[in-house]
Protein backbone atom coordinates (compact mmCIF):
# COMPACT_ATOMS: atom_id res chain seq x y z
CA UNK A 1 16.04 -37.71 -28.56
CA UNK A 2 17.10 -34.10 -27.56
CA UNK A 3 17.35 -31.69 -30.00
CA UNK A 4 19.63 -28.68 -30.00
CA UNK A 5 18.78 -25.58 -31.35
CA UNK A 6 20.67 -24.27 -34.40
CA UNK A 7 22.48 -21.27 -34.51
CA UNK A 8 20.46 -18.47 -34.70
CA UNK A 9 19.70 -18.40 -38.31
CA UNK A 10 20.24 -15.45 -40.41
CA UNK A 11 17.90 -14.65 -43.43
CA UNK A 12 19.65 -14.43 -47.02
CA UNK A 13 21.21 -11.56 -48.37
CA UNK A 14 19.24 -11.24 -51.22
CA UNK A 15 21.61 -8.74 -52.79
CA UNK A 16 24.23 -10.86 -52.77
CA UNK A 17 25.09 -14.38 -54.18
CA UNK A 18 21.49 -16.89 -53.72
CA UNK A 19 19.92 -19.63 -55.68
CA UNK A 20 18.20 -16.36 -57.33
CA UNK A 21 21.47 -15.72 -58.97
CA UNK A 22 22.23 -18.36 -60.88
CA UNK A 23 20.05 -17.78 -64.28
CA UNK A 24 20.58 -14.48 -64.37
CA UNK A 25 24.48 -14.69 -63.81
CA UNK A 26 23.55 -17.47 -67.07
CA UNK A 27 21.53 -15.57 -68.95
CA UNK A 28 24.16 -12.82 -68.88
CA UNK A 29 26.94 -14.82 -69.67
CA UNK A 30 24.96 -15.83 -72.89
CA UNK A 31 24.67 -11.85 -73.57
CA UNK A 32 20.87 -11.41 -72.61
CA UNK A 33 21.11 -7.68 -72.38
CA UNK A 34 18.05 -8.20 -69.53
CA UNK A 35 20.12 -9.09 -67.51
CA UNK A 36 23.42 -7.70 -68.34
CA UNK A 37 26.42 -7.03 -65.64
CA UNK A 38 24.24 -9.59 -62.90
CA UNK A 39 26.51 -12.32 -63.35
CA UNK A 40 28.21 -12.93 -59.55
CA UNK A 41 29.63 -16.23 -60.30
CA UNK A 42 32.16 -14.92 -62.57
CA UNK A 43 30.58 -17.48 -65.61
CA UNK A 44 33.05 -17.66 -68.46
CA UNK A 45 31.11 -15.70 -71.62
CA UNK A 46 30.07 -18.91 -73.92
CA UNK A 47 27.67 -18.75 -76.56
CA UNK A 48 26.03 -22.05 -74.93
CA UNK A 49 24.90 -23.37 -71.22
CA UNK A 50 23.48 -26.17 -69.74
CA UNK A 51 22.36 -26.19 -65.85
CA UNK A 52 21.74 -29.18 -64.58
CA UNK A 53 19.50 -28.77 -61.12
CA UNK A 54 19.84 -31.99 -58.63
CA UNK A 55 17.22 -31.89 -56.27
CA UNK A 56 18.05 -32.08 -53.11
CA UNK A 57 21.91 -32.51 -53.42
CA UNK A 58 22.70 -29.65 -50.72
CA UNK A 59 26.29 -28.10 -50.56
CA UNK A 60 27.44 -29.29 -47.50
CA UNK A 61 26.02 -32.91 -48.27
CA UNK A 62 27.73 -32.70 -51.56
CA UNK A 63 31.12 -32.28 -49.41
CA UNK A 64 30.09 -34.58 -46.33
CA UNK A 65 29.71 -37.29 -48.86
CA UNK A 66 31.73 -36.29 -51.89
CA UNK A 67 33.65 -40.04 -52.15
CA UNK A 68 30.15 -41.08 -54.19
CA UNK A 69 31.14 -38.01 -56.97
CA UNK A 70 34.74 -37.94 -57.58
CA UNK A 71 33.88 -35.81 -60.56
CA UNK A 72 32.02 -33.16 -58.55
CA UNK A 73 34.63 -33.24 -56.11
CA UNK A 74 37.38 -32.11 -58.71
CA UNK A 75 35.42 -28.98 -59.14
CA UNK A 76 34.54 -28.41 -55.70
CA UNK A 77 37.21 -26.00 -54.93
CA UNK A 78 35.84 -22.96 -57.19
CA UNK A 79 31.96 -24.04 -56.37
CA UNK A 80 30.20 -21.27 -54.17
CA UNK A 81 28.17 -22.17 -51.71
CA UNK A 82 24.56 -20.35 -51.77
CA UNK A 83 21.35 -19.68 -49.23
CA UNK A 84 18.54 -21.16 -51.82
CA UNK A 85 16.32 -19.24 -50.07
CA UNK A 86 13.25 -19.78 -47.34
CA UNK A 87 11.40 -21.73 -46.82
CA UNK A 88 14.40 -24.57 -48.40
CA UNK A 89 11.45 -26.82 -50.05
CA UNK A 90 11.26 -27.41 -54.34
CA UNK A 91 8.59 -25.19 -54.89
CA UNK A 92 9.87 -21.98 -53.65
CA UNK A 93 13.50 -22.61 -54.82
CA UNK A 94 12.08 -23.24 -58.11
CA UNK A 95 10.30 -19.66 -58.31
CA UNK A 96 13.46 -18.11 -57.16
CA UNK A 97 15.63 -19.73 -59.45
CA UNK A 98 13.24 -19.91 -62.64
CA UNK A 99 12.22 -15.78 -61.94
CA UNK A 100 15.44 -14.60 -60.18
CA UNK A 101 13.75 -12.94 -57.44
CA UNK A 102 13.14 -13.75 -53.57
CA UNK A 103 10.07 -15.72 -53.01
CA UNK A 104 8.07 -12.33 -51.76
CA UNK A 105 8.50 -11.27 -55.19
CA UNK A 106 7.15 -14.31 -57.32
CA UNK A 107 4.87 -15.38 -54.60
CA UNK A 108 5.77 -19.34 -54.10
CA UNK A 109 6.07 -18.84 -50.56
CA UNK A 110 5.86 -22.55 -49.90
CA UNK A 111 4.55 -26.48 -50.10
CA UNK A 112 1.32 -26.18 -49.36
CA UNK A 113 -0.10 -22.05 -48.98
CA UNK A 114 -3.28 -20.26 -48.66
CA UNK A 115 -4.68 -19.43 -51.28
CA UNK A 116 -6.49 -16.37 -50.55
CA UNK A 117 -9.34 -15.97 -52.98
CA UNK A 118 -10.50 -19.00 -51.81
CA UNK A 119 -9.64 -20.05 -48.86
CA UNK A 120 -8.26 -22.82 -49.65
CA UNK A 121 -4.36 -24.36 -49.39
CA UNK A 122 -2.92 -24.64 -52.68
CA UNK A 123 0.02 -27.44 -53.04
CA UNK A 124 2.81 -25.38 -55.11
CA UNK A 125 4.11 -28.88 -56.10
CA UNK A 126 1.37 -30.74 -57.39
CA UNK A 127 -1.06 -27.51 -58.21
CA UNK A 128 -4.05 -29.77 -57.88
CA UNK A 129 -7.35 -27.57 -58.64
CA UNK A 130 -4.99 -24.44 -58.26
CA UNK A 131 -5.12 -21.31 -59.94
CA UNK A 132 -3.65 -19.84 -63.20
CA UNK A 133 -0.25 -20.31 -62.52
CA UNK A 134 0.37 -16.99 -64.69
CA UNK A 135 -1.66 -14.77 -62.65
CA UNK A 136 -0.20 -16.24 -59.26
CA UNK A 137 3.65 -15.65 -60.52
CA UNK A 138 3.42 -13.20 -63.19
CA UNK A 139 7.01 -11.93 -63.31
CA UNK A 140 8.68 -12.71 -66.53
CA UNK A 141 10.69 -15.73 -66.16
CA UNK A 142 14.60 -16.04 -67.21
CA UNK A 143 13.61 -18.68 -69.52
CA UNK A 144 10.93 -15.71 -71.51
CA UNK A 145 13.55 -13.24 -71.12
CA UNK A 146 16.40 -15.54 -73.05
CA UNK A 147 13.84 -16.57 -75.49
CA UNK A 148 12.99 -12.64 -76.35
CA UNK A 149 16.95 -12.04 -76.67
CA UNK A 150 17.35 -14.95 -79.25
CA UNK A 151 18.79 -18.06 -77.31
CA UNK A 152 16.85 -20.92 -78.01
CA UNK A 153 15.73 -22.68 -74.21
CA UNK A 154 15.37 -26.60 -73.83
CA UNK A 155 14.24 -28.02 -70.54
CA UNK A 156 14.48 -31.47 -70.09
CA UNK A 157 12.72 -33.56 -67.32
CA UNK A 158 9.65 -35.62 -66.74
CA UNK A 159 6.75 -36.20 -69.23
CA UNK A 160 4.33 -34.76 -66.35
CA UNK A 161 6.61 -31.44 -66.05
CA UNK A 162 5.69 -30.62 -69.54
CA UNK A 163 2.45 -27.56 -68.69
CA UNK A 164 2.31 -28.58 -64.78
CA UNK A 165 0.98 -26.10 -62.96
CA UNK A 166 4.87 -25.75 -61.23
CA UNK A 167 6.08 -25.14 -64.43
CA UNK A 168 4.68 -22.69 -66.21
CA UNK A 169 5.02 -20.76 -62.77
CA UNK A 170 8.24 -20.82 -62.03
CA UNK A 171 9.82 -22.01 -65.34
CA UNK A 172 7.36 -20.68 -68.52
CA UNK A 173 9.10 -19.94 -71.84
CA UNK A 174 11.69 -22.88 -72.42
CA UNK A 175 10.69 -25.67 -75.29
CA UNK A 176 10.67 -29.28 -73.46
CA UNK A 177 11.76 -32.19 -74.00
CA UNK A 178 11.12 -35.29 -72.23
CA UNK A 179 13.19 -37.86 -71.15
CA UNK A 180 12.89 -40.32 -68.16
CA UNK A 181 16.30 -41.76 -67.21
CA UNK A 182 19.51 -39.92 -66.45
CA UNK A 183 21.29 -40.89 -68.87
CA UNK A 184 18.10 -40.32 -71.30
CA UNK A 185 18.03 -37.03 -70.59
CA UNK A 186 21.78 -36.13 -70.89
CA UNK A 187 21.29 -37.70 -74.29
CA UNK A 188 18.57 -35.01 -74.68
CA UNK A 189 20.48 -32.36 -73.40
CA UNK A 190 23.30 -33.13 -75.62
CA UNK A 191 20.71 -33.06 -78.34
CA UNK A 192 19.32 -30.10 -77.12
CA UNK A 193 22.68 -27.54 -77.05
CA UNK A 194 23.78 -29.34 -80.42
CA UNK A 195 21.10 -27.78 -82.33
CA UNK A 196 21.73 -24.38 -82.08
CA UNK A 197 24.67 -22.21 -81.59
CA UNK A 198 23.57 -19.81 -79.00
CA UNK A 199 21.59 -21.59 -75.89
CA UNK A 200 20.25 -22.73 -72.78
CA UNK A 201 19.46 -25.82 -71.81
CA UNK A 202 18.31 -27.00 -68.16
CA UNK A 203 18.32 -30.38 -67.03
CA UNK A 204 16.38 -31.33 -63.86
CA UNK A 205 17.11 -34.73 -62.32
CA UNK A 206 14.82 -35.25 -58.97
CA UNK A 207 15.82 -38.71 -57.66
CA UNK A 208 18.63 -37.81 -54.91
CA UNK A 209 15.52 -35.97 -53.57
CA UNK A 210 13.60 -38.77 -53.67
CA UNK A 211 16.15 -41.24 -52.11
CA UNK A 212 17.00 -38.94 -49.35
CA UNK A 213 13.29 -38.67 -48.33
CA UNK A 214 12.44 -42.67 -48.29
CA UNK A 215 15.95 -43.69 -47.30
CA UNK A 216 17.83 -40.69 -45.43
CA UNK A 217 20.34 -38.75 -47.12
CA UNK A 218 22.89 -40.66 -45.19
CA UNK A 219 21.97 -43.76 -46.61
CA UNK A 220 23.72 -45.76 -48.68
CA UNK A 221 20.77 -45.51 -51.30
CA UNK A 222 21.73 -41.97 -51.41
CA UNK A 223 25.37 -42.18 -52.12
CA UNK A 224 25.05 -44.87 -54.75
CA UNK A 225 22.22 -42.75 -56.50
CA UNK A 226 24.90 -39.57 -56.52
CA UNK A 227 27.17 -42.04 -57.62
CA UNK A 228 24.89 -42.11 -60.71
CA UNK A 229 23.89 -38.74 -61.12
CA UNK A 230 28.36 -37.69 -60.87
CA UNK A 231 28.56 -40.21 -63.65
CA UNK A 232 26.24 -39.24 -65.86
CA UNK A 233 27.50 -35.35 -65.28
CA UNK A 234 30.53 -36.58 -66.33
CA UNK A 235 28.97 -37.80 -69.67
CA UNK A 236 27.24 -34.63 -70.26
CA UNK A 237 30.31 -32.61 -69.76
CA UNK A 238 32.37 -34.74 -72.34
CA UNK A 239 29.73 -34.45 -74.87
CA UNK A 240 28.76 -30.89 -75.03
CA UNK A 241 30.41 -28.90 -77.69
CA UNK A 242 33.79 -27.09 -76.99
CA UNK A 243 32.29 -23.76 -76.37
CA UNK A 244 29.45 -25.05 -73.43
CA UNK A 245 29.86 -24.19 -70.25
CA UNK A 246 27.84 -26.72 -67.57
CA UNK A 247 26.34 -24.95 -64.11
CA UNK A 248 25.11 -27.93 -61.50
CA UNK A 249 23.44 -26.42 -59.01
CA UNK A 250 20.50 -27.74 -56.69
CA UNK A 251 16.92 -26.39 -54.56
CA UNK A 252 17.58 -26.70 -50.98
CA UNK A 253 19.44 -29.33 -48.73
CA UNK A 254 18.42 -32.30 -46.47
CA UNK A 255 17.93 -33.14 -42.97
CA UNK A 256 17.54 -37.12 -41.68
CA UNK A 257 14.59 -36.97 -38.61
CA UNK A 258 14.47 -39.48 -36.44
CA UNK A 259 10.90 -40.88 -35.94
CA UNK A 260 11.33 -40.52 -32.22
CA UNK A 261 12.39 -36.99 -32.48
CA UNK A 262 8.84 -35.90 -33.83
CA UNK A 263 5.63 -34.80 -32.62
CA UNK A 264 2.10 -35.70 -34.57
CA UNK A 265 -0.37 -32.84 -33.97
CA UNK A 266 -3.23 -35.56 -34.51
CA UNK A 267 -2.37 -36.21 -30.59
CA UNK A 268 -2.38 -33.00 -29.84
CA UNK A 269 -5.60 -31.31 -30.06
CA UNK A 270 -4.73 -28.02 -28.25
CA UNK A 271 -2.43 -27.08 -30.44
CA UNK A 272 -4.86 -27.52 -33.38
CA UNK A 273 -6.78 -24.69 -31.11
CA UNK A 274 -7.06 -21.94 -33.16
CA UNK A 275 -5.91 -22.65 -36.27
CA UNK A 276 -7.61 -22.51 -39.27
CA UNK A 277 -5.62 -24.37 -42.38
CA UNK A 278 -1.78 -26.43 -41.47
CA UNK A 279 0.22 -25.47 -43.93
CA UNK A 280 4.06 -25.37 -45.26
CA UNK A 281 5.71 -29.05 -44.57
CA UNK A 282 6.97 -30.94 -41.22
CA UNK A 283 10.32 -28.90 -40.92
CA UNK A 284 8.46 -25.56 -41.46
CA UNK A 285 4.67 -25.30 -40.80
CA UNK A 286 2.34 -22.38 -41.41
CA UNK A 287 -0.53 -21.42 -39.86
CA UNK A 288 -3.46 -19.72 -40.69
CA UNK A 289 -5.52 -19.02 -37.61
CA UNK A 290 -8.77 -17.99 -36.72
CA UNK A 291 -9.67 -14.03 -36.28
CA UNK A 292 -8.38 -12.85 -33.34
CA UNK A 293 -6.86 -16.43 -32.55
CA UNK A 294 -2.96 -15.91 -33.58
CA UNK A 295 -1.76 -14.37 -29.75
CA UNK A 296 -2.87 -17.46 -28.29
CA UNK A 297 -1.65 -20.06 -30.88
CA UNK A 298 1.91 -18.33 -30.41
CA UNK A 299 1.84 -18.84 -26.89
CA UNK A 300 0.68 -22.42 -26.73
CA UNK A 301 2.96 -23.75 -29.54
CA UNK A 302 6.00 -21.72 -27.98
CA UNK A 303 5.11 -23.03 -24.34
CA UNK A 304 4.51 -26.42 -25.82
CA UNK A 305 7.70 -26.59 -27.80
CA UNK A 306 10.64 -24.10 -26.72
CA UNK A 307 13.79 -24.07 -28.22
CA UNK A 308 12.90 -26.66 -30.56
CA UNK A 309 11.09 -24.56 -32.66
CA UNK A 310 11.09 -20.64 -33.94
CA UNK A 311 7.15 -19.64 -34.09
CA UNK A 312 7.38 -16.71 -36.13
CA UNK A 313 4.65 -13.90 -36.67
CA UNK A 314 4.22 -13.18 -40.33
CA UNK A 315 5.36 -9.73 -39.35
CA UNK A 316 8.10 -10.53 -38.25
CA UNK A 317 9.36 -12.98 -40.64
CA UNK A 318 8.81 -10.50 -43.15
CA UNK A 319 10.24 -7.60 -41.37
CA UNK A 320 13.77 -9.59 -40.91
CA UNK A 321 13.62 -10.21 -44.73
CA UNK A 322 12.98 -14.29 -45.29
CA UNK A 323 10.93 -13.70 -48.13
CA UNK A 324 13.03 -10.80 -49.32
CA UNK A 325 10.58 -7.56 -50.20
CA UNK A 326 7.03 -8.86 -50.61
CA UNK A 327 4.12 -7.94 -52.83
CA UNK A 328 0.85 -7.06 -51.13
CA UNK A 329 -0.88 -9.63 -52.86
CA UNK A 330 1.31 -12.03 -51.84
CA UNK A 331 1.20 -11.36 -47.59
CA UNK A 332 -1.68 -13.53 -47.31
CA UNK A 333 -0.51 -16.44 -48.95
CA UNK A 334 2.28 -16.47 -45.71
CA UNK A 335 1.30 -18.19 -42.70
CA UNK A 336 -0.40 -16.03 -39.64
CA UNK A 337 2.62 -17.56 -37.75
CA UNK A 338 5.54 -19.73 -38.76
CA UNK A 339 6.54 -22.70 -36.82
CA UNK A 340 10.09 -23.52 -37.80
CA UNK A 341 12.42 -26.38 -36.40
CA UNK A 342 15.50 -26.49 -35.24
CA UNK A 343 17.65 -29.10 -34.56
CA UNK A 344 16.43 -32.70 -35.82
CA UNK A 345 12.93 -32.41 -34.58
CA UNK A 346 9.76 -31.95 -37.16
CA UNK A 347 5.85 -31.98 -36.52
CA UNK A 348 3.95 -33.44 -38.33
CA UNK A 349 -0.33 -34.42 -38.56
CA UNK A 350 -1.10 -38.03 -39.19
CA UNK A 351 -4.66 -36.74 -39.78
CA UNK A 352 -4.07 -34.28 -42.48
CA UNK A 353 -1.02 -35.34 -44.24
CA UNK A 354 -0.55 -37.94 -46.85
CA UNK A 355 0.70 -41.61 -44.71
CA UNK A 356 3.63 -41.38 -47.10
CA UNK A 357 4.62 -38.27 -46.28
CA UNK A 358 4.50 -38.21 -42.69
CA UNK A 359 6.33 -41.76 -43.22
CA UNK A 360 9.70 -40.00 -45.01
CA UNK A 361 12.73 -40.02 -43.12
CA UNK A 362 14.82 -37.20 -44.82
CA UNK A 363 13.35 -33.85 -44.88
CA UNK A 364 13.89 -29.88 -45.52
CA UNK A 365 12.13 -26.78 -45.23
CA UNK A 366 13.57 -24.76 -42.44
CA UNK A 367 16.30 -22.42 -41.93
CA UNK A 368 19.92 -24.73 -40.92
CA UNK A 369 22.63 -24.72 -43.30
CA UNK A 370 22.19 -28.09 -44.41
CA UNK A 371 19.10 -27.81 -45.85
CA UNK A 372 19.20 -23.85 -46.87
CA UNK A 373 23.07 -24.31 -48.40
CA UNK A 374 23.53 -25.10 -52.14
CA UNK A 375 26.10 -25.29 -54.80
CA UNK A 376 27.21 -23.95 -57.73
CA UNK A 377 29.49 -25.81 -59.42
CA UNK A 378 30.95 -24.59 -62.75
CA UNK A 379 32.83 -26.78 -65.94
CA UNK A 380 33.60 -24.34 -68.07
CA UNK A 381 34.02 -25.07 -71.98
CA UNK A 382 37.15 -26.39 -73.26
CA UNK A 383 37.58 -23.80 -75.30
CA UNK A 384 36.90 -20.39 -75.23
């Protein structure tokens, strides 16, 4: 297949309206004097909030394919639409939306990164042998900065979320619950917001995600599994008291890649030429190259692949504000270059990735508006 290239994508205004907004537009809301007068959403002032985060339920999905959630859909008209950020992959979105800053700020610049110190690529999702999370992100989160102002914080997810590596990151200073099914943890949620009279509570449900990767997000296994999650948002928002507002939001889009519509670097050995540690994820690769090697691994991977793919210098990617401003610490975490698809096209390496992820049909990570576009869908409390 023939891929076309997107439009040429512009970085997010990260003074304006991202994924980056949404706590703190909550947290103000609730009257957390941190963050006073950054609410952009225009969030009724409640006393209570829960945000539920869908993974991988993109905006423009959500609308493509909003016959499988009739109760999203009657709130769609007053949803905004947001950038999430870049790269458009869980780990980075969840630094930017558990800190409120760009992902040069908090430093989850991606999947899979180099970690400096050692010189070794560090997998922001699973944090397997990684280091203290605290020291690598170690900007107060919204979560602390709630907890300091009084409102008592409840997350609610997986068992395994409780102290991952992730977590405490990105999302440090919320009690947890755990709960394993959706409607388990809108039971828990429920629980949660009934206890006290001022909180937050944040519900993450990460099986769309899932779906879309094995199945394609224009599956049929996708819509009946948003057809669950609308239902059981419609649950939650019948159960939480009178004065609870309810924020769905979610961490980046999807993309469906054809097979065909793929290289695998394992075939290509002169690309491999030069570079030192693959890194990032099949719709957005970085690379760390050898001394003196990154000239020539630009010019082979933009002879080799033209239009289909953006090869960015870290420079440059910095310079035209992806990562919004970025600490010095955190510049060598970011790839040498950037190799960023367009179109339906991804690359992949059958030698160093997992089988099952270079097997998964949906994917995200680069810079279109499907996968970079997100809502933010408000039901505000039945009373004020």
């Amino acid at each position: 297949m023939t891929t076309l290239p997107d439009a040429a994508p512009r970085p997010p205004d990260w003074s304006a309206g991202t994924l980056a907004s949404v706590l703190p537009s909550v947290a103000d809301r609730l009257g957390v004097g941190r963050y006073a007068g950054r609410d952009v959403f225009d969030l009724p002032a409640v006393p209570r909030t829960v945000v539920v985060l869908v993974d991988g339920l993109g905006h423009d999905l959500l609308r493509q394919r909003s016959g499988h959630a009739p109760f999203l859909r009657s709130h769609l008209g007053a949803a905004k639409r947001v950038p999430c950020g870049f790269p458009s992959t869980t780990a980075t979105s969840m630094g930017t939306f558990g800190t409120g800053l760009p992902p040069g700020a908090h430093g989850l610049v991606g999947m899979q990164v180099l970690d400096p110190d050692t010189d070794r690529l560090l997998n922001e999702l699973s944090w397997e042998d990684g280091p203290d999370p605290r020291r690598w992100q170690p900007n107060e989160t919204v979560f602390e900065a709630a907890e300091n102002a009084g409102v008592t914080v409840t997350m609610v997810g997986p068992h395994y979320f409780d102290g991952s590596g992730l977590t405490t990151a990105a999302l440090r200073g919320a009690g947890f619950r755990a709960a394993r099914s959706i409607d388990d943890r809108v039971d828990a949620a429920v629980a949660a917001v009934r206890a006290t009279p001022r909180s937050l509570v944040y519900l993450y449900w990460g099986e769309v995600d899932k779906v879309g990767h094995v199945h394609g997000c224009q599956s049929w296994q996708w819509g009946d599994e948003v057809e669950s999650v609308d239902a059981a948002l419609r649950r939650l928002c019948a159960r939480v008291p009178d004065d609870t507002s309810v924020v769905v939001t979610a961490d980046h889009g999807m993309v469906d890649v054809p097979f065909a519509d793929r290289v695998d670097l394992a075939h290509e050995p002169a690309l491999m030429s030069g570079v030192r540690h693959l890194g990032g994820e099949a719709r957005n690769l970085q690379l760390y190259t050898d001394p003196g090697a990154a000239a020539d691994v630009e010019q082979a991977w933009t002879s080799r692949f033209g239009e289909r793919v953006r090869v960015l210098t870290r420079e440059r990617a910095v310079d035209e504000g992806w990562f919004g401003t970025v600490r010095p610490d955190v510049l060598p975490r970011i790839g040498d270059l950037l190799a960023v698809t367009t179109g339906t096209f991804a690359i992949v390496h059958s030698g160093l990735m997992r089988r099952e992820v270079v097997a998964l049909l949906g994917l995200h990570g680069s810079t279109s508006e499907a996968e970079i576009a997100v809502p933010v869908v408000v039901v505000p409390p039945r009373r004020g």
